[in-house]
C-alpha atoms as a PDB file:
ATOM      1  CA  UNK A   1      16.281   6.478  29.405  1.00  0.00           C
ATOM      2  CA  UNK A   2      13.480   6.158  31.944  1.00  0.00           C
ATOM      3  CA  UNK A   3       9.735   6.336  31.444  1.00  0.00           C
ATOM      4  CA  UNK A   4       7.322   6.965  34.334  1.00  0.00           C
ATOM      5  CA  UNK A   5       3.493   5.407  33.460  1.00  0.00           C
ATOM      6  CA  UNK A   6       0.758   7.384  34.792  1.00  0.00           C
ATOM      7  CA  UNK A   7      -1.043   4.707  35.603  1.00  0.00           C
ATOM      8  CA  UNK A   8       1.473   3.592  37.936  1.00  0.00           C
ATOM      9  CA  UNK A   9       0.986   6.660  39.831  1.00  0.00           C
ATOM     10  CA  UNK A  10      -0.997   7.882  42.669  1.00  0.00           C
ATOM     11  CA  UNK A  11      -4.412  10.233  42.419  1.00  0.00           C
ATOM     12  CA  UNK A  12      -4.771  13.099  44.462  1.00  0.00           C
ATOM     13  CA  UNK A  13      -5.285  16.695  44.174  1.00  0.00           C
ATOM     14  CA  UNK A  14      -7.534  19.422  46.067  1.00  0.00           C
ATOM     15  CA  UNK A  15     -10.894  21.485  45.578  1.00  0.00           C
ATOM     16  CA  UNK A  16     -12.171  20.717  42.386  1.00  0.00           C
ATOM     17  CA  UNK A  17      -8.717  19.440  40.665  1.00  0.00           C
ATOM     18  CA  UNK A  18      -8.031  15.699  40.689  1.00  0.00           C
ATOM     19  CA  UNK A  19      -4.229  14.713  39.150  1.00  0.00           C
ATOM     20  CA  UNK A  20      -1.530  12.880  38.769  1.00  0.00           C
ATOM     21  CA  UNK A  21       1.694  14.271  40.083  1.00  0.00           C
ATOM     22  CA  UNK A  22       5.287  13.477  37.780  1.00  0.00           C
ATOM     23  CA  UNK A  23       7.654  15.571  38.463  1.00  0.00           C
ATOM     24  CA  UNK A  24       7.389  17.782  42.421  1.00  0.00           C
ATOM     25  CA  UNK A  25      11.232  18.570  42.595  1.00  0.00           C
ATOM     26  CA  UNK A  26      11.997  17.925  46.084  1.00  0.00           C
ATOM     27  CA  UNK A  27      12.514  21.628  47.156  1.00  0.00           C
ATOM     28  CA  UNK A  28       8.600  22.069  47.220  1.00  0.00           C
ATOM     29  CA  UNK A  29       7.488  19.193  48.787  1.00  0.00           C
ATOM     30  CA  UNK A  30       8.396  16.103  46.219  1.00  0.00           C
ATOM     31  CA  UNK A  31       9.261  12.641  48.027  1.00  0.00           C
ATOM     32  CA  UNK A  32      10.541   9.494  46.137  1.00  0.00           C
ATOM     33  CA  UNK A  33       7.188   8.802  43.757  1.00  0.00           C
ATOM     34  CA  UNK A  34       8.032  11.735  41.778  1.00  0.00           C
ATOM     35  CA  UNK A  35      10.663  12.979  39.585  1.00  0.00           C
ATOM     36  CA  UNK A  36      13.208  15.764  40.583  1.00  0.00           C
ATOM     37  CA  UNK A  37      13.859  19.041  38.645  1.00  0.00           C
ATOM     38  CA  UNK A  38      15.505  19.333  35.090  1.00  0.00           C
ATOM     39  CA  UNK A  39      16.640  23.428  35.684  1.00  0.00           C
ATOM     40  CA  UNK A  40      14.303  25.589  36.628  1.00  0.00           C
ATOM     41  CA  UNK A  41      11.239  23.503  35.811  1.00  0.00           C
ATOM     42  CA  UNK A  42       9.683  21.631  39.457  1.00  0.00           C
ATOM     43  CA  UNK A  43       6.250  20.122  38.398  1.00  0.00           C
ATOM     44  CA  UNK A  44       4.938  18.301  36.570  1.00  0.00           C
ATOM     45  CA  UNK A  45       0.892  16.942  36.847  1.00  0.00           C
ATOM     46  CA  UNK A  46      -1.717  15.669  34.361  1.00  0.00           C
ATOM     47  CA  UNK A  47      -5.354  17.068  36.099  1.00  0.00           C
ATOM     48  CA  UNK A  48      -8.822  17.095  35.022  1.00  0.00           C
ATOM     49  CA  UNK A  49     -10.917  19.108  36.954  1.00  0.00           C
ATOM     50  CA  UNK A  50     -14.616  17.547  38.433  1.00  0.00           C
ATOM     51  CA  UNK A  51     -17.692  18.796  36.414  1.00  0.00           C
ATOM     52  CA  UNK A  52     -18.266  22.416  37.129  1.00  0.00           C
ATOM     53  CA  UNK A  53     -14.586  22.206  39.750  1.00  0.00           C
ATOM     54  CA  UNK A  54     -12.351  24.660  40.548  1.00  0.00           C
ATOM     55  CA  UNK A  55      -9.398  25.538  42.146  1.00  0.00           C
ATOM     56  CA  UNK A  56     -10.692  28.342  44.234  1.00  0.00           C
ATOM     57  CA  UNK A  57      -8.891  31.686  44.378  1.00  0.00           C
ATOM     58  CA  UNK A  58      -5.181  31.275  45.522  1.00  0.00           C
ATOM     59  CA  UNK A  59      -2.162  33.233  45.287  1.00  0.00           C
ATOM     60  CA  UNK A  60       1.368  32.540  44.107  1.00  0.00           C
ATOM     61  CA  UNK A  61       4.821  34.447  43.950  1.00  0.00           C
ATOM     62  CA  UNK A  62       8.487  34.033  42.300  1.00  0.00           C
ATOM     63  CA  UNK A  63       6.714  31.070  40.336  1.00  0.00           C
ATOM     64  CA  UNK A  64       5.901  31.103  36.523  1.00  0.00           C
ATOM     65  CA  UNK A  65       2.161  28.222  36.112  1.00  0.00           C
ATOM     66  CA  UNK A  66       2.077  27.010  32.691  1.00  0.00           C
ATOM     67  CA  UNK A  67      -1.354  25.004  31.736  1.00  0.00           C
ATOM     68  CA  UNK A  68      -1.933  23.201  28.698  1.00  0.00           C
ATOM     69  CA  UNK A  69      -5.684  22.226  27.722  1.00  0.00           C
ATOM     70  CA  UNK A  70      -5.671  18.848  26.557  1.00  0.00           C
ATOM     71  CA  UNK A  71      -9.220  18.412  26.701  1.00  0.00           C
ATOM     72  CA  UNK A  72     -12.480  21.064  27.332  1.00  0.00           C
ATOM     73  CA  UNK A  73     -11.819  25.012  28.887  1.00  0.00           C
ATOM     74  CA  UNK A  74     -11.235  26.459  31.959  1.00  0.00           C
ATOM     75  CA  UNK A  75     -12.634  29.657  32.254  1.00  0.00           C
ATOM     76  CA  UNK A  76     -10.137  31.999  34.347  1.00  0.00           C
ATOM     77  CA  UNK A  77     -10.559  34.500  36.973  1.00  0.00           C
ATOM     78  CA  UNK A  78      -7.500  36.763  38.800  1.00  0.00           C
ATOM     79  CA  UNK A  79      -5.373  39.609  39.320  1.00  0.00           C
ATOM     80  CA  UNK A  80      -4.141  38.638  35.778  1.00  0.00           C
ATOM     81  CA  UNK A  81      -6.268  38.724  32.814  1.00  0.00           C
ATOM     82  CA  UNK A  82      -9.367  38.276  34.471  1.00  0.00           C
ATOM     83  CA  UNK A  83     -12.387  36.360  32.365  1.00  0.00           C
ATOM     84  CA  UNK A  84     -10.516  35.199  29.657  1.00  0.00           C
ATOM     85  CA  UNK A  85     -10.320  31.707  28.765  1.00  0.00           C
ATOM     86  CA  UNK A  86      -8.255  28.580  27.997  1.00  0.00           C
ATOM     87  CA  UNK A  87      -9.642  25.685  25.182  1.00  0.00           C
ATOM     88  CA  UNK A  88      -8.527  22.796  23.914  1.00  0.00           C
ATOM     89  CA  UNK A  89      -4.820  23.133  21.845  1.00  0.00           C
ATOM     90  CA  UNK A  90      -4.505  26.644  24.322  1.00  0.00           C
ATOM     91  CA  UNK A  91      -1.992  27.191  26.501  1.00  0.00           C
ATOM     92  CA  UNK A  92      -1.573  29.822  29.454  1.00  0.00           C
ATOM     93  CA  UNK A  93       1.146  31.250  30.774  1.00  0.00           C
ATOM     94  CA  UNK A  94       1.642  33.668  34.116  1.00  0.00           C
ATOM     95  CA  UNK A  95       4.262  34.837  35.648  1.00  0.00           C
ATOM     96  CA  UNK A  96       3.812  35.331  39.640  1.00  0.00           C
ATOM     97  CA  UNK A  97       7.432  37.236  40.140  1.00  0.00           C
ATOM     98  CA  UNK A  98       7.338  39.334  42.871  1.00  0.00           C
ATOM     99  CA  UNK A  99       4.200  40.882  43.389  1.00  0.00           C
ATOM    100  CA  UNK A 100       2.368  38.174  42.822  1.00  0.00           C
ATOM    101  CA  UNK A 101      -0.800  36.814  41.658  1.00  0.00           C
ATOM    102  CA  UNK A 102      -3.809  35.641  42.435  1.00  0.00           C
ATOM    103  CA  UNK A 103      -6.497  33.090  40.535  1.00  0.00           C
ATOM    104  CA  UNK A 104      -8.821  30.803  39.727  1.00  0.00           C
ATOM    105  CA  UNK A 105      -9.510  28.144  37.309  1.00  0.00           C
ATOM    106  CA  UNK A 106     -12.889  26.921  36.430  1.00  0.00           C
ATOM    107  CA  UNK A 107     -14.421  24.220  34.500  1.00  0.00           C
ATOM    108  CA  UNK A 108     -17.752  25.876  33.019  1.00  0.00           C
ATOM    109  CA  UNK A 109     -19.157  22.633  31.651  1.00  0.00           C
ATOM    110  CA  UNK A 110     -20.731  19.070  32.908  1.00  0.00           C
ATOM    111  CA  UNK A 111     -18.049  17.076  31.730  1.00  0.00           C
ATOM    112  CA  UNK A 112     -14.346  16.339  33.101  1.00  0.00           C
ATOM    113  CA  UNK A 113     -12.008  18.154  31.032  1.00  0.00           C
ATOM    114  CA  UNK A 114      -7.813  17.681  30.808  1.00  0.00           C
ATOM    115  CA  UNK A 115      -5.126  20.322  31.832  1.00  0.00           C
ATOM    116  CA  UNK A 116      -1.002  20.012  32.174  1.00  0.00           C
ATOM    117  CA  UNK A 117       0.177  21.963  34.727  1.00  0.00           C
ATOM    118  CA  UNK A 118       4.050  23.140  34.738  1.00  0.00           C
ATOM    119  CA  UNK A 119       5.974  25.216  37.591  1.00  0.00           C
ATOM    120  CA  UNK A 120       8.995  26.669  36.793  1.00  0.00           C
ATOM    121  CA  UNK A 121      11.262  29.048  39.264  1.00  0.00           C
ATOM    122  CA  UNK A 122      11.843  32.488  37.855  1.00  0.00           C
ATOM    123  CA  UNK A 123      16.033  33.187  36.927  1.00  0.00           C
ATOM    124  CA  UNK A 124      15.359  36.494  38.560  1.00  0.00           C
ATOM    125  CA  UNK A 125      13.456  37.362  41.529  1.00  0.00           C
ATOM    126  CA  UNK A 126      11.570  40.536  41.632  1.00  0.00           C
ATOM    127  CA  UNK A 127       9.829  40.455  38.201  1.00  0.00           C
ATOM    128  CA  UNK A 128       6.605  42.392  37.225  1.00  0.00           C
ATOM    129  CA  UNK A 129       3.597  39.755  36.647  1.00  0.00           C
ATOM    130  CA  UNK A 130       2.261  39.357  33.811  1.00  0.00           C
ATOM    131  CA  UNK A 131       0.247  36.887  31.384  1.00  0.00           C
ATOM    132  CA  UNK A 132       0.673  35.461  27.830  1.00  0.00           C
ATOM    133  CA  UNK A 133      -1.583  33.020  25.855  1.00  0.00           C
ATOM    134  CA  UNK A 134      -0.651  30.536  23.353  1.00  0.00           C
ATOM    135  CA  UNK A 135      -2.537  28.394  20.457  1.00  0.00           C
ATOM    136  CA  UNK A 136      -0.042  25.060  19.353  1.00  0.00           C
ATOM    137  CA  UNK A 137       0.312  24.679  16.003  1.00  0.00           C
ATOM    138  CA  UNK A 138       0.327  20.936  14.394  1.00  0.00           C
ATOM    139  CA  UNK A 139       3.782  19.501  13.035  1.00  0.00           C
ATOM    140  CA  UNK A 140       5.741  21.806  14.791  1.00  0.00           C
ATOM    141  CA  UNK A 141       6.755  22.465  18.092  1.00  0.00           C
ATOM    142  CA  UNK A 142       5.838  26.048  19.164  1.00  0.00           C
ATOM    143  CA  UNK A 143       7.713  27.455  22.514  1.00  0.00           C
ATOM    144  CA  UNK A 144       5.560  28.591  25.155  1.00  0.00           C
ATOM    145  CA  UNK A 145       8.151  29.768  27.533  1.00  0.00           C
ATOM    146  CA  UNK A 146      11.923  30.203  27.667  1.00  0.00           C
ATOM    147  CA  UNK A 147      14.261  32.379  25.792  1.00  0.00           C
ATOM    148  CA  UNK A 148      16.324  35.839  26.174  1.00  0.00           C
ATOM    149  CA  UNK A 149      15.410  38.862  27.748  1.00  0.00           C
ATOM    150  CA  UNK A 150      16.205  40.319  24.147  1.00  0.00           C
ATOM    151  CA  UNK A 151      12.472  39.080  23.057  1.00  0.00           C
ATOM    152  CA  UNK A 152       8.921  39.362  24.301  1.00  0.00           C
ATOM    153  CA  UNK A 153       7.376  36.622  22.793  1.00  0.00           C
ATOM    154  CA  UNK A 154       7.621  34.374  25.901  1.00  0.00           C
ATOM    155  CA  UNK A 155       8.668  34.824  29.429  1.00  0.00           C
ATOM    156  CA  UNK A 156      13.026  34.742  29.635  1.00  0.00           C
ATOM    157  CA  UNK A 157      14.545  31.639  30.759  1.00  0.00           C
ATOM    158  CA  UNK A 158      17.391  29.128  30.382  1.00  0.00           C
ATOM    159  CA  UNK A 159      14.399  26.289  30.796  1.00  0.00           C
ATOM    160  CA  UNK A 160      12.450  25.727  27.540  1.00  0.00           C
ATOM    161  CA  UNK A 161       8.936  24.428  27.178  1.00  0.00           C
ATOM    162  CA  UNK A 162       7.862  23.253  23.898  1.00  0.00           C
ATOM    163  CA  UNK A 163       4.130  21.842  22.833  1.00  0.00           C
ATOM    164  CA  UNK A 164       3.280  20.254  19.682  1.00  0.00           C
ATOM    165  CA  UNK A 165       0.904  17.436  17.599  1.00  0.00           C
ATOM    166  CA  UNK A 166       2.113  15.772  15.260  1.00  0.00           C
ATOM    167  CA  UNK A 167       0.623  13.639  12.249  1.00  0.00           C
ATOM    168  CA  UNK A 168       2.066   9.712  11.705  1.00  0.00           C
ATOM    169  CA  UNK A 169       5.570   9.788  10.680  1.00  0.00           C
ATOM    170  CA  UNK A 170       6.296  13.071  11.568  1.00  0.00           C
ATOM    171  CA  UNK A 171       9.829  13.073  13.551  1.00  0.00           C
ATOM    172  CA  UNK A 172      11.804  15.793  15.787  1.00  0.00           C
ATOM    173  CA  UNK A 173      15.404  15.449  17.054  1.00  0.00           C
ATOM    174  CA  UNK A 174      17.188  17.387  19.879  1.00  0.00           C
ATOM    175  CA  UNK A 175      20.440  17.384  21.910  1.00  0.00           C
ATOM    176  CA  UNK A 176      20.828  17.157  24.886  1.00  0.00           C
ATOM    177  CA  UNK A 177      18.780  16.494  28.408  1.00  0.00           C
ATOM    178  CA  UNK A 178      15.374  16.282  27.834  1.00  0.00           C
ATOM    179  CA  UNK A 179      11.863  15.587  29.391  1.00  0.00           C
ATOM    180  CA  UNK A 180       8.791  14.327  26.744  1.00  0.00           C
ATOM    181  CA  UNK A 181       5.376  14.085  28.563  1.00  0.00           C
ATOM    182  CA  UNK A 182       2.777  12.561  25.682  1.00  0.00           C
ATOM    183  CA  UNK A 183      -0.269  13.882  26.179  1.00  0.00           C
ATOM    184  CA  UNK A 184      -2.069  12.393  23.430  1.00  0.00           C
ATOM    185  CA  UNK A 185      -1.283   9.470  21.081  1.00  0.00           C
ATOM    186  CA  UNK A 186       1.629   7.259  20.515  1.00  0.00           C
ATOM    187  CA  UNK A 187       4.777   7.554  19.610  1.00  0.00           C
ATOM    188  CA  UNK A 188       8.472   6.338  19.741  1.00  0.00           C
ATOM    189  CA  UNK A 189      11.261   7.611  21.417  1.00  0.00           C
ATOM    190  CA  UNK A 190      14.299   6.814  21.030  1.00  0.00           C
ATOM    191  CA  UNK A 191      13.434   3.761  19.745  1.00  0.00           C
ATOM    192  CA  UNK A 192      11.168   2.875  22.640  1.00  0.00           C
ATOM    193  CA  UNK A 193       6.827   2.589  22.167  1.00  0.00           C
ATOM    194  CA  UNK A 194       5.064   5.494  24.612  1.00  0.00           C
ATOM    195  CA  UNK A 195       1.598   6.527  24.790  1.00  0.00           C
ATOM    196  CA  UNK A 196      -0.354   8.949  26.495  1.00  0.00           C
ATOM    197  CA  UNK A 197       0.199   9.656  29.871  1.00  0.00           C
ATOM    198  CA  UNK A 198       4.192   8.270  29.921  1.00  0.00           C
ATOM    199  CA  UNK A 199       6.846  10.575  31.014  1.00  0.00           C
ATOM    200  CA  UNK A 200      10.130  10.511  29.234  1.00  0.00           C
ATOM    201  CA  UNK A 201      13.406  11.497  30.861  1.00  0.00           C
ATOM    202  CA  UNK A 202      16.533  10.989  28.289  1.00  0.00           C
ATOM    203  CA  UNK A 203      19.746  12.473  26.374  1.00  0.00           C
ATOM    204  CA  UNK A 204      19.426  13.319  22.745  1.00  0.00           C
ATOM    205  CA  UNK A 205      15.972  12.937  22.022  1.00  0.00           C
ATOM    206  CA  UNK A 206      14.668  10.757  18.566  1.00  0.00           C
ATOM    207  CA  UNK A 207      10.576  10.951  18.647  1.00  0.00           C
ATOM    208  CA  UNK A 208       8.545  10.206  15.653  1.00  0.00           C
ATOM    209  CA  UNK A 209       4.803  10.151  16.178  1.00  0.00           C
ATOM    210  CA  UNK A 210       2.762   6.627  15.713  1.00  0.00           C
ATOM    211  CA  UNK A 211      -0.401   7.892  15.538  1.00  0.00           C
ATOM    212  CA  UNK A 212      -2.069  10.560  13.175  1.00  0.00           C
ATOM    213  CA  UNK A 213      -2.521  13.233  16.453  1.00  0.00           C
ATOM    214  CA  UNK A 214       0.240  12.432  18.823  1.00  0.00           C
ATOM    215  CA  UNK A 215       0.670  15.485  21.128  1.00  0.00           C
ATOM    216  CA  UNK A 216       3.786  16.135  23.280  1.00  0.00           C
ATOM    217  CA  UNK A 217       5.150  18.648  26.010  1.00  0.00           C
ATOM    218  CA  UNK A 218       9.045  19.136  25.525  1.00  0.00           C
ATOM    219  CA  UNK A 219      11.034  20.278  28.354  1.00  0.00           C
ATOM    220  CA  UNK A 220      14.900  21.234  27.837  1.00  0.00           C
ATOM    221  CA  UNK A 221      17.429  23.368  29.111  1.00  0.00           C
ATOM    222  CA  UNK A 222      19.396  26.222  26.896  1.00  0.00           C
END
């Protein structure tokens, strides 16, 4: 098992976004600080944006950009679901495919606040965009992406994403290759202490949370 420490990494970003980058799979741009791909999934990085920051408008295509409010709201403008919004235990999804998108994401307040932000490659070129919007429950981990075309509940893919926060003692076990990012809290995997802002890369995952909210980001392949 290996465990990358965010503070242990370097702090960079652009516009209004400041973060930490895990995982930049070397096909777009990642060098030997960062972690490689597991499937489909390329990036990885923990950002808060600057009081008031933003990204300013920019496009993407054959990409799906997953971001996971840890802390605060960004308010969101684009080609996709322009002026809604994104708070704390949210999570957006959009998939670029291949007409692509276009957007923006805004902190409206005075304070910092705390986003996730996950790439993953499409299976197919050529999809339609489009734009889904999740709320985590607690003590369970609710899928944000991944699955068969045969549903419409999140985008298709081999790659799964789960988020969920989790009370003391409450435990999850799965098979298989995994990356944990803990977002919030303690916990321990596989029999190993973690905190906030470690990155877990493993086989046959054993987590149980340490403290009473202990948030995670699950990552997993089909």
């Amino acid at each position: 098992m290996q465990i990358l420490h965010k503070e242990n990494l370097h702090l960079g970003g652009f516009a209004g976004l400041k973060e930490h980058r895990f995982v930049v799979d070397r096909r777009v741009g990642g060098q030997n600080d960062t972690w490689d791909r597991l499937g489909n999934f390329i990036y990885l990085a923990d950002a808060y944006f600057e009081p008031y920051g933003e990204t300013r408008m920019h496009s993407h295509r054959e990409l799906d950009v997953i971001s996971v409010m840890i802390e605060g709201e960004i308010a969101h403008e684009g080609s996709l679901e322009h002026g809604s919004s994104v708070v704390q235990g949210e999570v957006q999804v959009q998939r670029a495919g291949g007409e692509g998108f276009r957007h923006n994401e805004i902190n409206p307040h005075a304070s910092k606040n705390r986003m996730i932000q996950l790439w993953v490659l499409p299976e197919n070129a050529g999809e339609r965009a489009d734009y889904k919007h999740y709320t985590i429950e607690k003590n369970t981990l609710s899928k944000i992406y991944g699955g068969t075309k045969q549903q419409n509940i999140t985008f298709d893919s081999q790659t799964i994403i789960e988020v969920g926060k989790f009370a003391h003692n409450e435990f999850i076990t799965k098979d298989g290759e995994f990356l944990l990012y803990i977002t919030q809290g303690t916990a321990l995997v596989n029999e190993s202490e973690v905190k906030d802002g470690d990155l877990i890369r493993g086989i046959d995952l054993d987590f149980k949370a340490q403290s009473e909210n202990t948030q995670i980001i699950l990552i997993t392949q089909n």
